[in-house]
C-alpha atoms as a PDB file:
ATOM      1  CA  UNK A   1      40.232 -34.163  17.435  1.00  0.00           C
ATOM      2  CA  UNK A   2      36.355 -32.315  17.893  1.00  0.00           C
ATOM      3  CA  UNK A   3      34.404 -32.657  15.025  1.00  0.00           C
ATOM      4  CA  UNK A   4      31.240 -30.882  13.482  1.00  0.00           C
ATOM      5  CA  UNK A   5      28.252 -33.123  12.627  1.00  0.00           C
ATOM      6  CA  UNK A   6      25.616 -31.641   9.726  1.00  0.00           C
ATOM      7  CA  UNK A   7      22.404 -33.371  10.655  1.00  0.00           C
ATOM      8  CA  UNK A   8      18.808 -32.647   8.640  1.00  0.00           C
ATOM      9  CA  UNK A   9      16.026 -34.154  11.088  1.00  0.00           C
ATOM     10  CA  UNK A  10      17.862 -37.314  11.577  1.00  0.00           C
ATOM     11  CA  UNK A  11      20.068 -37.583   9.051  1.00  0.00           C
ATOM     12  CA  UNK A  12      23.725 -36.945   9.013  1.00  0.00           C
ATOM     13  CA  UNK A  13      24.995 -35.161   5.727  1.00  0.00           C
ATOM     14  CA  UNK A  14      28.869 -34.457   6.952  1.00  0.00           C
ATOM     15  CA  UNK A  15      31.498 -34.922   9.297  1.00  0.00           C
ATOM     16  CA  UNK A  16      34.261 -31.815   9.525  1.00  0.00           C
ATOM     17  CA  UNK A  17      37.280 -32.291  12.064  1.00  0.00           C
ATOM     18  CA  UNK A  18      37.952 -29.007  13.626  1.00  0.00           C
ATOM     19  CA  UNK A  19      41.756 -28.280  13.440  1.00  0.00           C
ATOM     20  CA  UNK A  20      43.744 -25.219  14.096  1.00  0.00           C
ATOM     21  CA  UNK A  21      42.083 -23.415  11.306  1.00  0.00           C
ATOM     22  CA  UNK A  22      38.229 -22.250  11.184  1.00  0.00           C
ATOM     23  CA  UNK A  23      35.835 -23.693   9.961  1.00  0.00           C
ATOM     24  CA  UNK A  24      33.219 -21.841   7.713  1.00  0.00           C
ATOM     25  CA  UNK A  25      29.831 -22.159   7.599  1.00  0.00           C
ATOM     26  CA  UNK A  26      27.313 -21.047   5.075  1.00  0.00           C
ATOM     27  CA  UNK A  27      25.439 -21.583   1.947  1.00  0.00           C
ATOM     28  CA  UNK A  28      28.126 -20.284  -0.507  1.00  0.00           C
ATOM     29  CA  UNK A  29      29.705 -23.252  -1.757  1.00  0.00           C
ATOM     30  CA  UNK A  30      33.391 -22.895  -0.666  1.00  0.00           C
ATOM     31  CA  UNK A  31      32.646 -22.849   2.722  1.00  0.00           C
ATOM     32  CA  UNK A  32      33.754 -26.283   4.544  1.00  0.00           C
ATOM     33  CA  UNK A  33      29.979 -26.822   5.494  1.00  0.00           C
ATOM     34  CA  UNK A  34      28.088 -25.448   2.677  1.00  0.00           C
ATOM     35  CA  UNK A  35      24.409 -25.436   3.270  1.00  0.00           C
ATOM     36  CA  UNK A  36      22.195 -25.259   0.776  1.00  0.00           C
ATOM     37  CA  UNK A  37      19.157 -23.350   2.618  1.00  0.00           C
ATOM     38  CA  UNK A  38      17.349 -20.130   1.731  1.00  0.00           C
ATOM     39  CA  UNK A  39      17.628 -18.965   5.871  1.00  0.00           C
ATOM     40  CA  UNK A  40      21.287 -19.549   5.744  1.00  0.00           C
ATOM     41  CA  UNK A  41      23.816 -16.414   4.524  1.00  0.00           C
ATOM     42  CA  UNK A  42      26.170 -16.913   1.764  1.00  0.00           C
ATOM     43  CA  UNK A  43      29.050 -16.809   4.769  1.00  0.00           C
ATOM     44  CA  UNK A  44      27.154 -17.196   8.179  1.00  0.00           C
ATOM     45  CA  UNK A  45      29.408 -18.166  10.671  1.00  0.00           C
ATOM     46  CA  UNK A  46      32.714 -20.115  11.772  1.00  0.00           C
ATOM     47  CA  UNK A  47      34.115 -22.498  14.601  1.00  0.00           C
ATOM     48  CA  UNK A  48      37.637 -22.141  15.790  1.00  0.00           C
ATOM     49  CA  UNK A  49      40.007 -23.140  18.408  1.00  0.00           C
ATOM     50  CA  UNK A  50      40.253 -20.796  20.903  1.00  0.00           C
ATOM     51  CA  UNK A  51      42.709 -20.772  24.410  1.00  0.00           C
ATOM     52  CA  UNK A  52      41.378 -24.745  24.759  1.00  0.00           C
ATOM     53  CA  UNK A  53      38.113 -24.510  23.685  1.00  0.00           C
ATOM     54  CA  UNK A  54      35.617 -24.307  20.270  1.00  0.00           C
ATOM     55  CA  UNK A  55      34.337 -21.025  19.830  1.00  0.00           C
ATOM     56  CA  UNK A  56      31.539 -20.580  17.219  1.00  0.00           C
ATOM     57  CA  UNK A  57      31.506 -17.012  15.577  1.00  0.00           C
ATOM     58  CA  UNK A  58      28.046 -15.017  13.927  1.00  0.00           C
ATOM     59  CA  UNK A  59      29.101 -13.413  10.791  1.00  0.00           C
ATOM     60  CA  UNK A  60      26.884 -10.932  10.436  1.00  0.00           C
ATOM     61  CA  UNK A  61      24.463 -13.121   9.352  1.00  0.00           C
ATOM     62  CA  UNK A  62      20.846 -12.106   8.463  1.00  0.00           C
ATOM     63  CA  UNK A  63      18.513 -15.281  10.347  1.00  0.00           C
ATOM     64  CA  UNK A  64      21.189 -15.832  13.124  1.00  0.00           C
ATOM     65  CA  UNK A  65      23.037 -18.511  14.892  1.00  0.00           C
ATOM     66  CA  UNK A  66      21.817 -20.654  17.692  1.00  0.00           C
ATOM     67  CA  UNK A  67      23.225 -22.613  20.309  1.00  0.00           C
ATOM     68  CA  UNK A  68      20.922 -24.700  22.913  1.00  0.00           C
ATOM     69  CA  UNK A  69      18.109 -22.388  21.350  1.00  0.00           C
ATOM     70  CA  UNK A  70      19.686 -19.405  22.103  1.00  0.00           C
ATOM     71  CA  UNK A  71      20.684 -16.847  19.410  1.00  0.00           C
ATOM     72  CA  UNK A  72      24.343 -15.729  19.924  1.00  0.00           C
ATOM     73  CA  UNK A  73      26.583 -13.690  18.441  1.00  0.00           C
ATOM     74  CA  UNK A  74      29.949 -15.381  19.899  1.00  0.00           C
ATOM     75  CA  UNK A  75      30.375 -18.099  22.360  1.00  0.00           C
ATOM     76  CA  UNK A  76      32.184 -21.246  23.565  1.00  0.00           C
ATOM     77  CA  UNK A  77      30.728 -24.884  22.722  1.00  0.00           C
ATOM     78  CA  UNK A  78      31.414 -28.021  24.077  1.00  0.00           C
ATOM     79  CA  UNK A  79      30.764 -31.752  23.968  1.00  0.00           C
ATOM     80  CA  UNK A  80      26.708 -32.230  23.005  1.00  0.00           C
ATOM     81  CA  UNK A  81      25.976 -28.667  22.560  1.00  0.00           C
ATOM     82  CA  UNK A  82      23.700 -27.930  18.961  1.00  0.00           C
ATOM     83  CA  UNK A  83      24.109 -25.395  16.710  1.00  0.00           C
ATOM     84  CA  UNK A  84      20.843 -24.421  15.025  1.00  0.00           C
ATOM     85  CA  UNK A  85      21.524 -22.548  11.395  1.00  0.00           C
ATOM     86  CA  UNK A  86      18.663 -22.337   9.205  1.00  0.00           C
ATOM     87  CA  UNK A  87      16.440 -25.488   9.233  1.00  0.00           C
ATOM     88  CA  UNK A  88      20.027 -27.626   9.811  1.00  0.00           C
ATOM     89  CA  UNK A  89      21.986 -28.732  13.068  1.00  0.00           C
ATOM     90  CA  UNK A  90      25.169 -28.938  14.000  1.00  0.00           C
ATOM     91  CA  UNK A  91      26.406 -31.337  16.919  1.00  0.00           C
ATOM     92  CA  UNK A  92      29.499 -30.616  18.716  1.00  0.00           C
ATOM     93  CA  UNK A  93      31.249 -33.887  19.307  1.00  0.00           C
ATOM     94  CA  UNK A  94      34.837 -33.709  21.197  1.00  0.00           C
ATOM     95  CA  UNK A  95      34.539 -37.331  21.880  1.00  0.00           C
ATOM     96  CA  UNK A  96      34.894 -39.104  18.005  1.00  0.00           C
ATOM     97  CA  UNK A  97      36.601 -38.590  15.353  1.00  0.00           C
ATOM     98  CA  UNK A  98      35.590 -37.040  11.712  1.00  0.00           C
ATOM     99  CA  UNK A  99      34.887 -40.186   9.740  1.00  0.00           C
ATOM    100  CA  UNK A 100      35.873 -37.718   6.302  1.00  0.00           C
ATOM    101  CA  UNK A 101      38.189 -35.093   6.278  1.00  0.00           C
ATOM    102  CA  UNK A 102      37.829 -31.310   4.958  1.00  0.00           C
ATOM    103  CA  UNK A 103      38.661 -31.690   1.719  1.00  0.00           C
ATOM    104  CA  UNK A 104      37.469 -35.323   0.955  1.00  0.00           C
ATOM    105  CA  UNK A 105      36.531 -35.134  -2.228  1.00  0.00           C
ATOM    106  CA  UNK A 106      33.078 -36.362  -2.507  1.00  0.00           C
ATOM    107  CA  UNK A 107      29.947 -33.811  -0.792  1.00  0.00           C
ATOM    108  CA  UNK A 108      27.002 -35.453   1.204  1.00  0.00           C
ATOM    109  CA  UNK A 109      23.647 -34.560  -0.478  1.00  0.00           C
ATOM    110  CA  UNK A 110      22.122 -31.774   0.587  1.00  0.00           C
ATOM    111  CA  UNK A 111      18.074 -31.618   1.351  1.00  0.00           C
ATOM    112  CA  UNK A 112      16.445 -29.647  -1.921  1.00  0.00           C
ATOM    113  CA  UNK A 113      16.118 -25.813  -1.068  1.00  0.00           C
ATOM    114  CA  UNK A 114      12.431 -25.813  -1.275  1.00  0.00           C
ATOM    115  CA  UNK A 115      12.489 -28.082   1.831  1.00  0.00           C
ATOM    116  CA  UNK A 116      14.584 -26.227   4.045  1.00  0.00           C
ATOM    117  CA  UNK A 117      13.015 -22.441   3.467  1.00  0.00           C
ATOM    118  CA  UNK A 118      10.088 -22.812   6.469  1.00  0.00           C
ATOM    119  CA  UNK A 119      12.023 -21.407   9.682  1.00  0.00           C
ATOM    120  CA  UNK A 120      10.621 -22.265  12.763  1.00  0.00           C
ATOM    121  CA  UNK A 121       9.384 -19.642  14.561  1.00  0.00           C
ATOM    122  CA  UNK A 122       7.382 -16.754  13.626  1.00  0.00           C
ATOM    123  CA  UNK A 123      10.452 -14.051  14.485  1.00  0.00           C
ATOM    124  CA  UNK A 124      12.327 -16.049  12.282  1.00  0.00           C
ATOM    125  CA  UNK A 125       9.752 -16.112   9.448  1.00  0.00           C
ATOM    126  CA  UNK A 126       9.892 -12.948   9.662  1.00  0.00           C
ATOM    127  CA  UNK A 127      14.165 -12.245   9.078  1.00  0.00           C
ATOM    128  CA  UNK A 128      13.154 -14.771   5.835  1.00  0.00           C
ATOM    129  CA  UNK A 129      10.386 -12.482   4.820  1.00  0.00           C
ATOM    130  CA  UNK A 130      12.962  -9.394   5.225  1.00  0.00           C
ATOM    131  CA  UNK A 131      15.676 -11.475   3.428  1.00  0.00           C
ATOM    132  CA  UNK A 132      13.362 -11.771   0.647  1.00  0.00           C
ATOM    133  CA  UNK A 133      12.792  -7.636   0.311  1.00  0.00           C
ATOM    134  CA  UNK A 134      16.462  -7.292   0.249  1.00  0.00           C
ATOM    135  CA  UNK A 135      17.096 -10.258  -2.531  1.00  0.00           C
ATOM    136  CA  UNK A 136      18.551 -13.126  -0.345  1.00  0.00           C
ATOM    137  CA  UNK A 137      16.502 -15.581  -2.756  1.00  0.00           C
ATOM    138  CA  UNK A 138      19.334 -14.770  -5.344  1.00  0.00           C
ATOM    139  CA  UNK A 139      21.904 -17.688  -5.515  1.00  0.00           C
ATOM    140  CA  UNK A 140      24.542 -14.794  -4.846  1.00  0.00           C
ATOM    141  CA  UNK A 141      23.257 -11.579  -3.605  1.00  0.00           C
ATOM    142  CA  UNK A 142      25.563  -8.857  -4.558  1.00  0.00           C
ATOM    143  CA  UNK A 143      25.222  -6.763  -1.282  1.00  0.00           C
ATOM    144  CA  UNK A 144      26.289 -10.063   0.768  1.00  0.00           C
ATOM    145  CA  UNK A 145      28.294 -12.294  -1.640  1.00  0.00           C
ATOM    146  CA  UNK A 146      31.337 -10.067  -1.770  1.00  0.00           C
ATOM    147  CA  UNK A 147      33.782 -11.100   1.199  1.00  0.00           C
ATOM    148  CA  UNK A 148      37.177  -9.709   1.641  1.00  0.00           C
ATOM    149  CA  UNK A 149      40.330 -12.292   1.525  1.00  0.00           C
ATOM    150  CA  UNK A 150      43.959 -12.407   1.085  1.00  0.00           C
ATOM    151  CA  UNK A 151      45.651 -14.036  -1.108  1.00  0.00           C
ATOM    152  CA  UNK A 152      48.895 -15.431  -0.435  1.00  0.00           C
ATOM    153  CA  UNK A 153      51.763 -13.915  -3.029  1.00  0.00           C
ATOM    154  CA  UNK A 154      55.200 -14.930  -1.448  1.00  0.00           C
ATOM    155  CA  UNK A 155      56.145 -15.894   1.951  1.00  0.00           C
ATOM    156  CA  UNK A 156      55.646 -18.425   4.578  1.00  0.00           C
ATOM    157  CA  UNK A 157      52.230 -18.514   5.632  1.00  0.00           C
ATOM    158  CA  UNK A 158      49.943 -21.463   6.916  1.00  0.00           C
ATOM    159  CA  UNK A 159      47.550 -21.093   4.072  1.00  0.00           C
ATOM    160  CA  UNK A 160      47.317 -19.770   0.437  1.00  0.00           C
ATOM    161  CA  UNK A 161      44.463 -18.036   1.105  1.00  0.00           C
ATOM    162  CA  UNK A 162      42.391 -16.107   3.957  1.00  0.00           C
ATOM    163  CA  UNK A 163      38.659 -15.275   4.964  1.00  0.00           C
ATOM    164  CA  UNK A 164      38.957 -11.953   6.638  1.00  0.00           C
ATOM    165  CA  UNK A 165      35.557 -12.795   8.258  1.00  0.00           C
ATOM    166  CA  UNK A 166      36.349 -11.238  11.558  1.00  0.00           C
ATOM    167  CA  UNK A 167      36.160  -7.516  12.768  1.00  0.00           C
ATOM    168  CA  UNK A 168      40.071  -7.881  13.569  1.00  0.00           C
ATOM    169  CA  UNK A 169      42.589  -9.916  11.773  1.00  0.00           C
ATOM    170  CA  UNK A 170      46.086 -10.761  13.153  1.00  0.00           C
ATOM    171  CA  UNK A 171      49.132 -11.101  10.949  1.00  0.00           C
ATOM    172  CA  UNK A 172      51.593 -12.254  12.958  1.00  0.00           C
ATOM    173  CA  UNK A 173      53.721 -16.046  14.321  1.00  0.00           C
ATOM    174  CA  UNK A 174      51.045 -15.863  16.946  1.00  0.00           C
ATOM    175  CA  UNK A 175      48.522 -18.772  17.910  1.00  0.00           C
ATOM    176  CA  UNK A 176      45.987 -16.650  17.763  1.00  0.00           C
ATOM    177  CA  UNK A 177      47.119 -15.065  14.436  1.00  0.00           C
ATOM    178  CA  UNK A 178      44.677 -15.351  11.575  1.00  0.00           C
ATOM    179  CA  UNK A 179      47.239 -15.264   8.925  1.00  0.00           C
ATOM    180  CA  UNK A 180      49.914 -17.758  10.596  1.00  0.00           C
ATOM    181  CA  UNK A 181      53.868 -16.389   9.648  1.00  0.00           C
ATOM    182  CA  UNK A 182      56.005 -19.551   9.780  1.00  0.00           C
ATOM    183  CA  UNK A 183      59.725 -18.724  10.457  1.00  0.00           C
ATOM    184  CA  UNK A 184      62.044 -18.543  13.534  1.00  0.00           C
ATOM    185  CA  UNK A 185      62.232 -14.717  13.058  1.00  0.00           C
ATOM    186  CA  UNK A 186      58.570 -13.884  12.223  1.00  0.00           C
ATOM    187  CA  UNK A 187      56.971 -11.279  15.075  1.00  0.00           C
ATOM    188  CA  UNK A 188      54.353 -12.467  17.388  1.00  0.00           C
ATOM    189  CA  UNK A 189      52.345 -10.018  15.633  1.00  0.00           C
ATOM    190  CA  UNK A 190      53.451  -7.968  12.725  1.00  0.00           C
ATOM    191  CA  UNK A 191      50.535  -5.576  11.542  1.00  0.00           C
ATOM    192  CA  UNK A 192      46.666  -5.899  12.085  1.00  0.00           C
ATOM    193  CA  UNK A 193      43.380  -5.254   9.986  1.00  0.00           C
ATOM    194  CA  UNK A 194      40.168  -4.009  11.448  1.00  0.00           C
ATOM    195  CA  UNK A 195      36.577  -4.060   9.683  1.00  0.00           C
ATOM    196  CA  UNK A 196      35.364  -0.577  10.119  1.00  0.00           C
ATOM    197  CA  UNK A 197      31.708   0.163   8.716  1.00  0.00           C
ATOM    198  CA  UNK A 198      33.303   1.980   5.639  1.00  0.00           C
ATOM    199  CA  UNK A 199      35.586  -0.815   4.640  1.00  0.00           C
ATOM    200  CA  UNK A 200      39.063  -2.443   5.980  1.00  0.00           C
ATOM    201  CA  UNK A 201      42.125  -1.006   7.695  1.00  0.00           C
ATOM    202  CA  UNK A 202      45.888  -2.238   7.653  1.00  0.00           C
ATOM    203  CA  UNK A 203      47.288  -0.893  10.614  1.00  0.00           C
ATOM    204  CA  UNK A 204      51.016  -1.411  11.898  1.00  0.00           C
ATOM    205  CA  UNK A 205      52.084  -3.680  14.762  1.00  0.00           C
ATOM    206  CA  UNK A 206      55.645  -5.038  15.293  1.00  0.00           C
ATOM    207  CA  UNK A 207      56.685  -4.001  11.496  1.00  0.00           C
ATOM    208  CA  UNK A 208      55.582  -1.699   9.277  1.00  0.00           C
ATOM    209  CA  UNK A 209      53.944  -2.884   6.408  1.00  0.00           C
ATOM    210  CA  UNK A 210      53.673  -1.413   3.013  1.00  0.00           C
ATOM    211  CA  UNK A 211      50.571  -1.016   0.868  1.00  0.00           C
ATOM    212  CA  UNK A 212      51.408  -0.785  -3.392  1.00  0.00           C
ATOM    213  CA  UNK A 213      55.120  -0.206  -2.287  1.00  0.00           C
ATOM    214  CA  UNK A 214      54.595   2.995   0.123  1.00  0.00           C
ATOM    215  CA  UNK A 215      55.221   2.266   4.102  1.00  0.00           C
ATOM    216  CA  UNK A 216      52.026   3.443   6.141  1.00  0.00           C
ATOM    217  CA  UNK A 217      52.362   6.035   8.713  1.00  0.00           C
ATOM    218  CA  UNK A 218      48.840   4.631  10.292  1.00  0.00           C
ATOM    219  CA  UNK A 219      45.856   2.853   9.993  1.00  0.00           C
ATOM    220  CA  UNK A 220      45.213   2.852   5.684  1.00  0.00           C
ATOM    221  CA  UNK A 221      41.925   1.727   4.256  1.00  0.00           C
ATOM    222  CA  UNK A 222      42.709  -1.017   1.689  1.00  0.00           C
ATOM    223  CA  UNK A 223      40.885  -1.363  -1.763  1.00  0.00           C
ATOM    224  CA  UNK A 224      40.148  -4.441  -4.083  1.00  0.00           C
ATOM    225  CA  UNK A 225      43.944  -5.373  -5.324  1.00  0.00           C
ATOM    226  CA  UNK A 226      45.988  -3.441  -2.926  1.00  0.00           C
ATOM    227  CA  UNK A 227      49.327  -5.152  -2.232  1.00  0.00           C
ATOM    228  CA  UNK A 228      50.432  -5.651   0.983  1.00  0.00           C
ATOM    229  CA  UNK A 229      54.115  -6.294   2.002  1.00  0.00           C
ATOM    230  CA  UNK A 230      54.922  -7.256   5.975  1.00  0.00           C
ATOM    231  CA  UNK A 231      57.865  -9.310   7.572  1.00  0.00           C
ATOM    232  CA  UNK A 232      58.634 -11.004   4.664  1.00  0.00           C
ATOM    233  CA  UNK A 233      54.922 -11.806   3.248  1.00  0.00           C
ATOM    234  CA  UNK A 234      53.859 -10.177   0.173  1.00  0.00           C
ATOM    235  CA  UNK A 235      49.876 -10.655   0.096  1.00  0.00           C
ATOM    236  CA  UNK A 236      47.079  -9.306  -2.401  1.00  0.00           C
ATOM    237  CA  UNK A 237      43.694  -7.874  -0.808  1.00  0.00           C
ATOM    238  CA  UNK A 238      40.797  -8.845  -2.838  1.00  0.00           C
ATOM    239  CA  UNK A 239      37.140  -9.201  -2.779  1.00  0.00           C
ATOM    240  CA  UNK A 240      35.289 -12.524  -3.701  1.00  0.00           C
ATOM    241  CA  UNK A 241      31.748 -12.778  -5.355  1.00  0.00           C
END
């Protein structure tokens, strides 16, 4: 199994195994590799298995992600490469194990925050200086903190719980799926959700879902608490501080 190595200068803080779900990156504290760094957004990105290889995923994030030195917005990794986020790499390592799992229950120290908030280069001095103006300092900025999930209600899913973090979520039996259906009968791909600038749309696939009871007759924005019904699944949209 690939893992994920958190290094500060020379020191390694964590080990993650990457399995067959993401793993999230950022300074919020539920994310699998929580960083505790000024530059870093309160979700910034996410690796994940992709057709045979590790895919690492920008969310939106205000300083960027780097890999080799190069700021990207999606792309494949493999064996060696680094992944530069904030002041803190990541090494890509398809050759070891994870000496911890995910959810061991002890965290590796993080560096203090007032050690990590010099960035590098003088463009990205700047994106600190502009994530100042906008209140990034604040342990939890409200314009960034809130991230859309859903919540698992009834059903047989993979998880309890999901990080819509990318522009189009799959629900669906499908390996590529976001929201895994487990059954012999679940569809390859039951209904979809796209992140529109104005919010998030349900949309129908090979079933037709139903939002607070009432079948959709297209794409239907969903709001904080909506209820969604598909194949079987009965999840609850939400957003998280």
């Amino acid at each position: 199994m690939s893992r994920l190595v958190l290094k500060f200068d020379d020191a390694i803080l964590k080990e993650i195994p990457v399995g067959s779900r993401p793993v999230s990156i950022g300074r919020a504290p539920d994310n699998d590799i929580a960083i505790d760094n000024l530059a870093v957004s309160n979700y910034h990105a996410r690796v994940y298995p992709e057709a045979g290889r590790l895919v690492i995923e920008d969310l939106n994030s205000l300083n960027g992600t780097f890999v080799n030195e190069q700021r990207v917005e999606r792309a494949a990794v493999c064996d060696g490469d680094s992944i530069l986020i904030g002041k803190h790499r990541i090494m890509v390592d398809e050759a070891h194990d994870a000496a911890l799992p995910v959810d061991a229950g002890r965290k590796a120290a993080a560096p203090k925050v007032e050690e990590t908030v010099v960035l590098d280069t003088k463009e990205r001095r700047e994106m600190l200086q502009q994530a100042v103006a906008v209140g990034e300092r604040s342990p939890l900025a409200p314009a960034r903190a809130r991230v859309a999930t859903l919540a698992v209600l009834g059903g047989k899913t993979d998880q309890k719980e999901y990080l819509l973090a990318s522009k189009l979520v799959v629900i669906g039996k499908s390996e590529m799926a976001t929201v895994r259906l487990r059954g012999w009968f679940a569809p390859q791909v039951a209904a979809q959700i796209n992140k529109r600038e104005d919010g998030y749309y349900l949309g129908r696939a090979d079933r037709v879902p139903k939002v607070n009871g009432q079948p959709i007759t297209g794409p239907t924005r969903l709001s904080d608490g909506d209820l969604i019904e598909v194949a079987g699944v009965r999840l609850s949209f939400l957003y998280r501080d």
